[in-house]
C-alpha atoms as a PDB file:
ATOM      1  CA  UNK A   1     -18.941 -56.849   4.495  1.00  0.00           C
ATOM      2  CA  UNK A   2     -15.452 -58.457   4.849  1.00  0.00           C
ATOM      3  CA  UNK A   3     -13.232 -56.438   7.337  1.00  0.00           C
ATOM      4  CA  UNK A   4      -9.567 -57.847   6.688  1.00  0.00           C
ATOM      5  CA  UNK A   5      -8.941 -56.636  10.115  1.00  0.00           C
ATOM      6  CA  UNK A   6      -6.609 -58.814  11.668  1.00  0.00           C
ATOM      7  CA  UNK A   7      -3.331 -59.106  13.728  1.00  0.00           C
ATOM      8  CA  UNK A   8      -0.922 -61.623  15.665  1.00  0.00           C
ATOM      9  CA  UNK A   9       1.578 -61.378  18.607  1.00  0.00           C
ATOM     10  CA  UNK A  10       3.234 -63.814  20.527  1.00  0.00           C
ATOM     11  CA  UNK A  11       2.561 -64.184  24.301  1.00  0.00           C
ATOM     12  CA  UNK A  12       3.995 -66.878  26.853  1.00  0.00           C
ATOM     13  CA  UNK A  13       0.527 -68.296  28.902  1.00  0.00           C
ATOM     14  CA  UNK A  14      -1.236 -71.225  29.088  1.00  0.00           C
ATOM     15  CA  UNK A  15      -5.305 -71.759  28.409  1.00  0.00           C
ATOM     16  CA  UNK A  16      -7.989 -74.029  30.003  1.00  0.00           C
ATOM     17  CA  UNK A  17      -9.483 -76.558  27.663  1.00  0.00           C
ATOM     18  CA  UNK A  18     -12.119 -77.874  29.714  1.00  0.00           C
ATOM     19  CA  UNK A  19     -10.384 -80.388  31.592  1.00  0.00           C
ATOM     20  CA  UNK A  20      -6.446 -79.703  31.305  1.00  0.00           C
ATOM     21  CA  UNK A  21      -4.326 -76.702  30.782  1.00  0.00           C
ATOM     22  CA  UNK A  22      -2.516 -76.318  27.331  1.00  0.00           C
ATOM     23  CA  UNK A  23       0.634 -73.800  26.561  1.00  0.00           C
ATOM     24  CA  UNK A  24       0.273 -71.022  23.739  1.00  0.00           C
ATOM     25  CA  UNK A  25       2.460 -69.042  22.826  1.00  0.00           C
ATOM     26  CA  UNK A  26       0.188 -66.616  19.801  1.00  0.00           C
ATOM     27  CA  UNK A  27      -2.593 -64.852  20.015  1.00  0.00           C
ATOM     28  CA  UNK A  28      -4.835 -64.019  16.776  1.00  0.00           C
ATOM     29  CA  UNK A  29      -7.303 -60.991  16.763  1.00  0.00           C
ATOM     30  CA  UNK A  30      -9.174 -59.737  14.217  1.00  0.00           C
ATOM     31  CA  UNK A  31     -12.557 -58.021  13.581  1.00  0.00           C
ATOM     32  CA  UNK A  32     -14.622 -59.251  11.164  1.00  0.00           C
ATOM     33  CA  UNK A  33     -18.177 -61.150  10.800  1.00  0.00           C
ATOM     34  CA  UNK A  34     -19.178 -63.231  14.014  1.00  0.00           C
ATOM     35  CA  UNK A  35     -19.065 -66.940  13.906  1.00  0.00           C
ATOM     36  CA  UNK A  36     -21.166 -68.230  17.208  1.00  0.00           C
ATOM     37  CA  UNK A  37     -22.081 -64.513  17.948  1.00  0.00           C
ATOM     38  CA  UNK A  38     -25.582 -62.829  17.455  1.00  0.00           C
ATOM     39  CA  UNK A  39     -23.920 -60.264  15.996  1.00  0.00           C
ATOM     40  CA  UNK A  40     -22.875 -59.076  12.587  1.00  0.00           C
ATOM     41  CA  UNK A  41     -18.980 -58.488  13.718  1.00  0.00           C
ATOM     42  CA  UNK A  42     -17.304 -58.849  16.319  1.00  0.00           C
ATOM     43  CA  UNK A  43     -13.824 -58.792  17.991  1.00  0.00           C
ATOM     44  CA  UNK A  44     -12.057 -62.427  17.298  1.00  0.00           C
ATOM     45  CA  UNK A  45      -9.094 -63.553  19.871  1.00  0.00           C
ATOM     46  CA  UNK A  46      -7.930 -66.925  19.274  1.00  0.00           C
ATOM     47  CA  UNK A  47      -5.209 -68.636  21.883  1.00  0.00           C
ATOM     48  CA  UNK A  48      -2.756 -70.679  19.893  1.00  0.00           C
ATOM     49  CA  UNK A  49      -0.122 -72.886  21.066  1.00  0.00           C
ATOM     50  CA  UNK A  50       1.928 -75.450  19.195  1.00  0.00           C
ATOM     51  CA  UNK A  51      -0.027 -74.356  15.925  1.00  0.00           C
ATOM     52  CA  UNK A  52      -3.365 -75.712  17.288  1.00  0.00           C
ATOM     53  CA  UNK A  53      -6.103 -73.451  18.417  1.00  0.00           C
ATOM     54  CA  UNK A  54      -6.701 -73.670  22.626  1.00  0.00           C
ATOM     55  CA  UNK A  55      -9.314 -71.071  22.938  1.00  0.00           C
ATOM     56  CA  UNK A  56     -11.301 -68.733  20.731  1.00  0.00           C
ATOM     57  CA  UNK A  57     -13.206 -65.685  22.268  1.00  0.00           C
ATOM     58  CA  UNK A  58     -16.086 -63.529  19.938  1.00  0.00           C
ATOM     59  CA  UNK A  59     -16.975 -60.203  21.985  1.00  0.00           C
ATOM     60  CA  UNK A  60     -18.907 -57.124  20.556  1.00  0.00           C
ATOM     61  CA  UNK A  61     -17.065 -53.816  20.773  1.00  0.00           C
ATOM     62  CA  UNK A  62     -18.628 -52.671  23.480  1.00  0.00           C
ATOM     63  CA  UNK A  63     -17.483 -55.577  25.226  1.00  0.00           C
ATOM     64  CA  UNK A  64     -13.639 -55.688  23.747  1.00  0.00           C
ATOM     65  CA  UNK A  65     -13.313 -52.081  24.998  1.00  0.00           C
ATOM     66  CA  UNK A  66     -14.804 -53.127  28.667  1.00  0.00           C
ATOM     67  CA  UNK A  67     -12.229 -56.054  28.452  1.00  0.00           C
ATOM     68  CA  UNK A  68      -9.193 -53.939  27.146  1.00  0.00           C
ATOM     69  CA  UNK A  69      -9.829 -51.374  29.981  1.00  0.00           C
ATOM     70  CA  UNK A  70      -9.853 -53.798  32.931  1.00  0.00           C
ATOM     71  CA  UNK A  71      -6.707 -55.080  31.345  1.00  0.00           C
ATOM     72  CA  UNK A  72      -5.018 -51.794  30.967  1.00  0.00           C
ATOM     73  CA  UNK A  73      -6.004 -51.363  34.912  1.00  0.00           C
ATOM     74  CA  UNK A  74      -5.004 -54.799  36.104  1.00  0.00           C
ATOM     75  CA  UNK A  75      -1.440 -54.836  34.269  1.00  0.00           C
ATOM     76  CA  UNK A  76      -1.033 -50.805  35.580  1.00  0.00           C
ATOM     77  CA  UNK A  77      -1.737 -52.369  39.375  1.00  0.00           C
ATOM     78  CA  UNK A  78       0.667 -54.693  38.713  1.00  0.00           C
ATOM     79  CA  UNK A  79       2.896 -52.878  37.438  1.00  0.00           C
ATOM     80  CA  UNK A  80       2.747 -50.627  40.541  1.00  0.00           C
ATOM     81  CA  UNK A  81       2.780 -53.719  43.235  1.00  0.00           C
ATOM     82  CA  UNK A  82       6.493 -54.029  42.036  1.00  0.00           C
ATOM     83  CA  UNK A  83       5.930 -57.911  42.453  1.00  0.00           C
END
């Protein structure tokens, strides 16, 4: 079944593409079925810049949520470090 879940937000960052580094400046997330995952869904994060895709990420849940909290701890440290 079809989720229709699905978001965007802009970001400043750049993203490896094997052998160079490209700029993006959207992300796109979404949950809905798995393309290259051997799962049914899963958590979709594409890195766009300049309208072309520079990296796409599939992750089950229980991964996304393992991902968003060391996230939500790295960007509280550094929020902390005051650099």
């Amino acid at each position: 079944m079809c989720t229709n879940i699905a978001t965007h937000v802009s970001v400043t960052g750049s993203a490896s593409t094997g052998d160079a580094w490209t700029p993006v400046d959207e992300a796109l997330l979404g949950y809905d079925h798995a393309t290259r995952l051997w799962a049914e869904h899963a958590l979709r994060l594409d890195l766009v810049g300049g309208g072309r895709t520079a990296a796409s990420v599939e992750l089950d849940l229980a991964s996304a949520k393992a991902l968003r909290a060391c996230l939500d701890e790295v960007i509280a440290e550094a929020e902390r470090s005051g650099v």
